[in-house]
C-alpha atoms as a PDB file:
ATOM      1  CA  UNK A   1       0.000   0.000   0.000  1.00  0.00           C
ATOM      2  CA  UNK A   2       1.141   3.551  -0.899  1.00  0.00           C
ATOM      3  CA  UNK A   3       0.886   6.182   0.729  1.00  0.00           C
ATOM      4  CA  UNK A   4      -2.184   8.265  -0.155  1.00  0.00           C
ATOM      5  CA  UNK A   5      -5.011  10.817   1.238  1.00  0.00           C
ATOM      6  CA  UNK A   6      -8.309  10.329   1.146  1.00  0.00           C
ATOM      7  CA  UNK A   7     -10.924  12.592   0.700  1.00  0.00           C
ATOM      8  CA  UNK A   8     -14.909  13.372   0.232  1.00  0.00           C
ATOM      9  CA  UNK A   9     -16.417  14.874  -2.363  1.00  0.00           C
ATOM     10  CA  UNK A  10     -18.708  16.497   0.773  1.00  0.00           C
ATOM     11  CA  UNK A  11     -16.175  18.063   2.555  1.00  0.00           C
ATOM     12  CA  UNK A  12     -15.610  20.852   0.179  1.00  0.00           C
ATOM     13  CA  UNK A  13     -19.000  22.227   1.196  1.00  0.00           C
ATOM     14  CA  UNK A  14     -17.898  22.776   4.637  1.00  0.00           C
ATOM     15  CA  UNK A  15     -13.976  23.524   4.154  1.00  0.00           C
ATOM     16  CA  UNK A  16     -11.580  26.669   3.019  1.00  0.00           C
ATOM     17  CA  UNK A  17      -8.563  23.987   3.601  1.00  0.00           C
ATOM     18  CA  UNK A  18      -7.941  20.238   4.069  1.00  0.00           C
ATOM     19  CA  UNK A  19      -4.788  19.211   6.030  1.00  0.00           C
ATOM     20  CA  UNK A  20      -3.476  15.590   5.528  1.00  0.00           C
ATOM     21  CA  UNK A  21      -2.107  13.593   8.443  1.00  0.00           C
ATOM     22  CA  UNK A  22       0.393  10.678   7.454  1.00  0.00           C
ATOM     23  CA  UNK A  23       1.392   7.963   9.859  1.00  0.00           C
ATOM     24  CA  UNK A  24       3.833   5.011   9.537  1.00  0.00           C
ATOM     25  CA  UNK A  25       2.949   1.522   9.044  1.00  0.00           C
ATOM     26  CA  UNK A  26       3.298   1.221  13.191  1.00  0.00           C
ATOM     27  CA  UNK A  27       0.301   4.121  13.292  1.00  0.00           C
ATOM     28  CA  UNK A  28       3.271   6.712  14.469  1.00  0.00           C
ATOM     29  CA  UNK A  29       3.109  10.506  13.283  1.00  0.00           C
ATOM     30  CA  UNK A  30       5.079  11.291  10.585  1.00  0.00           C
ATOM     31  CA  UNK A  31       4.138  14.250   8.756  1.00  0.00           C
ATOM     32  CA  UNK A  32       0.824  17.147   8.658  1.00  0.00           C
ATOM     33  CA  UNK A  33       0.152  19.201   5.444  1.00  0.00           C
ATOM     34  CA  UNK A  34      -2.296  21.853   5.216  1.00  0.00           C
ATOM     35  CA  UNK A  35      -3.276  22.785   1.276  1.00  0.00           C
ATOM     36  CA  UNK A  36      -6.070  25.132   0.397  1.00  0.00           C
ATOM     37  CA  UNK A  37      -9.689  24.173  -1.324  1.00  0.00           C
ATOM     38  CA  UNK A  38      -8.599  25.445  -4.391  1.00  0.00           C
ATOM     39  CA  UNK A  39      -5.160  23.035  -4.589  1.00  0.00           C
ATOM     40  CA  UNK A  40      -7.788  20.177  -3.376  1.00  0.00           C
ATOM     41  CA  UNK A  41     -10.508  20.031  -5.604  1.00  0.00           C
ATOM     42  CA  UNK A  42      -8.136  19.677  -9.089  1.00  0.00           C
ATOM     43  CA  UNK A  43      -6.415  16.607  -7.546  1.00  0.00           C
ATOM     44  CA  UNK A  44      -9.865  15.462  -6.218  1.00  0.00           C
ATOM     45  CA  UNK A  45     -11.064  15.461  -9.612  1.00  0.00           C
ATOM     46  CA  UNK A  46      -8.001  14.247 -11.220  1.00  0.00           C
ATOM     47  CA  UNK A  47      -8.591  10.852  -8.901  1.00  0.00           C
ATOM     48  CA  UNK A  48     -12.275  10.855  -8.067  1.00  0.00           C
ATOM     49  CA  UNK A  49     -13.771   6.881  -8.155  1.00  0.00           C
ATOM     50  CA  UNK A  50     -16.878   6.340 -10.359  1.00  0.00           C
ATOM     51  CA  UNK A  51     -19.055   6.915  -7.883  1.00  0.00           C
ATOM     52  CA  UNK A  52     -17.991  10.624  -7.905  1.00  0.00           C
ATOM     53  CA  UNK A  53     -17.851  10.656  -3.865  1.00  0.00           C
ATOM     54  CA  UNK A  54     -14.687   9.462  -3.301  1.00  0.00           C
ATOM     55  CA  UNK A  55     -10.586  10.117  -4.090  1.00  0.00           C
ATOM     56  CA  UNK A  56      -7.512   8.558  -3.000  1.00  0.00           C
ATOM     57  CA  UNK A  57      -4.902  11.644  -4.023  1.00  0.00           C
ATOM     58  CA  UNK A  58      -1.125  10.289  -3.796  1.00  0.00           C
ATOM     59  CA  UNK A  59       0.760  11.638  -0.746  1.00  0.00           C
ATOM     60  CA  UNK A  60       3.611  12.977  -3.488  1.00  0.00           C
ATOM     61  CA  UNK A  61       0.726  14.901  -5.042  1.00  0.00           C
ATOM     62  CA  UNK A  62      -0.518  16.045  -1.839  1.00  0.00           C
ATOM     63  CA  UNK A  63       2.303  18.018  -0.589  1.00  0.00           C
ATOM     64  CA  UNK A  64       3.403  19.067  -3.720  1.00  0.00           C
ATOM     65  CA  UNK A  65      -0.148  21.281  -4.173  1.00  0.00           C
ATOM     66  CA  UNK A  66       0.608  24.512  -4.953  1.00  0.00           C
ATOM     67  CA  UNK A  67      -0.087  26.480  -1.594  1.00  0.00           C
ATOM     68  CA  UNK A  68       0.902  23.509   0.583  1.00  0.00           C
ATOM     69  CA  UNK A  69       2.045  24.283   3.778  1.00  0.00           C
ATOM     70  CA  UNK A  70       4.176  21.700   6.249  1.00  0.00           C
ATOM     71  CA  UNK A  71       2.236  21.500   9.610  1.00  0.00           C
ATOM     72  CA  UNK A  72       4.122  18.334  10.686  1.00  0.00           C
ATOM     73  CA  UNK A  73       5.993  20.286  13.543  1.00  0.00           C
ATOM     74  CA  UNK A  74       3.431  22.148  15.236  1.00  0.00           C
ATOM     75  CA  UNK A  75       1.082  19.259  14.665  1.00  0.00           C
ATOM     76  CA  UNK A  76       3.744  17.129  16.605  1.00  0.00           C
ATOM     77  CA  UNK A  77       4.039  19.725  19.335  1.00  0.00           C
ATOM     78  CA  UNK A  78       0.206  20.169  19.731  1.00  0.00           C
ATOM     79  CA  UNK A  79       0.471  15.665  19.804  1.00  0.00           C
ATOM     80  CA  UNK A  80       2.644  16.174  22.387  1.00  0.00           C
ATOM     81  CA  UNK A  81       0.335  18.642  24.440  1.00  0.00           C
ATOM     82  CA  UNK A  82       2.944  21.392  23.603  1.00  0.00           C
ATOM     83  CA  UNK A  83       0.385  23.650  21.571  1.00  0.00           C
ATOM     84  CA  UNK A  84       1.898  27.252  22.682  1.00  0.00           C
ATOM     85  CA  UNK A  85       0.213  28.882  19.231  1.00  0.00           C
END
């Protein structure tokens, strides 16, 4: 399995930005990446399944989005109860 994101064709009615949380295979943080509606919905479409509801986006696609924005530190802090933001 590769890593991927996925995401609801819903959740664009209620979101300005989606943010991605990756784990390892042992379900341990690894990395948080914020990218705004606008990056979203052209790799939602670009990898929607027939029923139109659903897309599994690539990770590599994911934080490459134009607008993307690394979160995987403060994320990490606020795991860690160290939220000071």
């Amino acid at each position: 399995m590769y890593p991927r994101v996925s995401l609801r064709e819903g959740k664009f009615k209620v979101a300005d930005q989606f943010m991605a949380v990756r784990c390892t295979p042992e379900v341990e943080f690894y990395a948080a990446v914020l990218i705004p509606k606008s990056s979203a919905r052209p790799l939602f479409e670009a990898r929607k399944q027939v029923s139109g509801a659903l897309a599994h986006i690539a990770w590599r696609d994911w934080i490459s989005a134009v607008g993307a924005v690394d979160y995987t530190r403060r994320f990490a802090d606020c795991l860690r109860g160290r939220d000071k933001d």
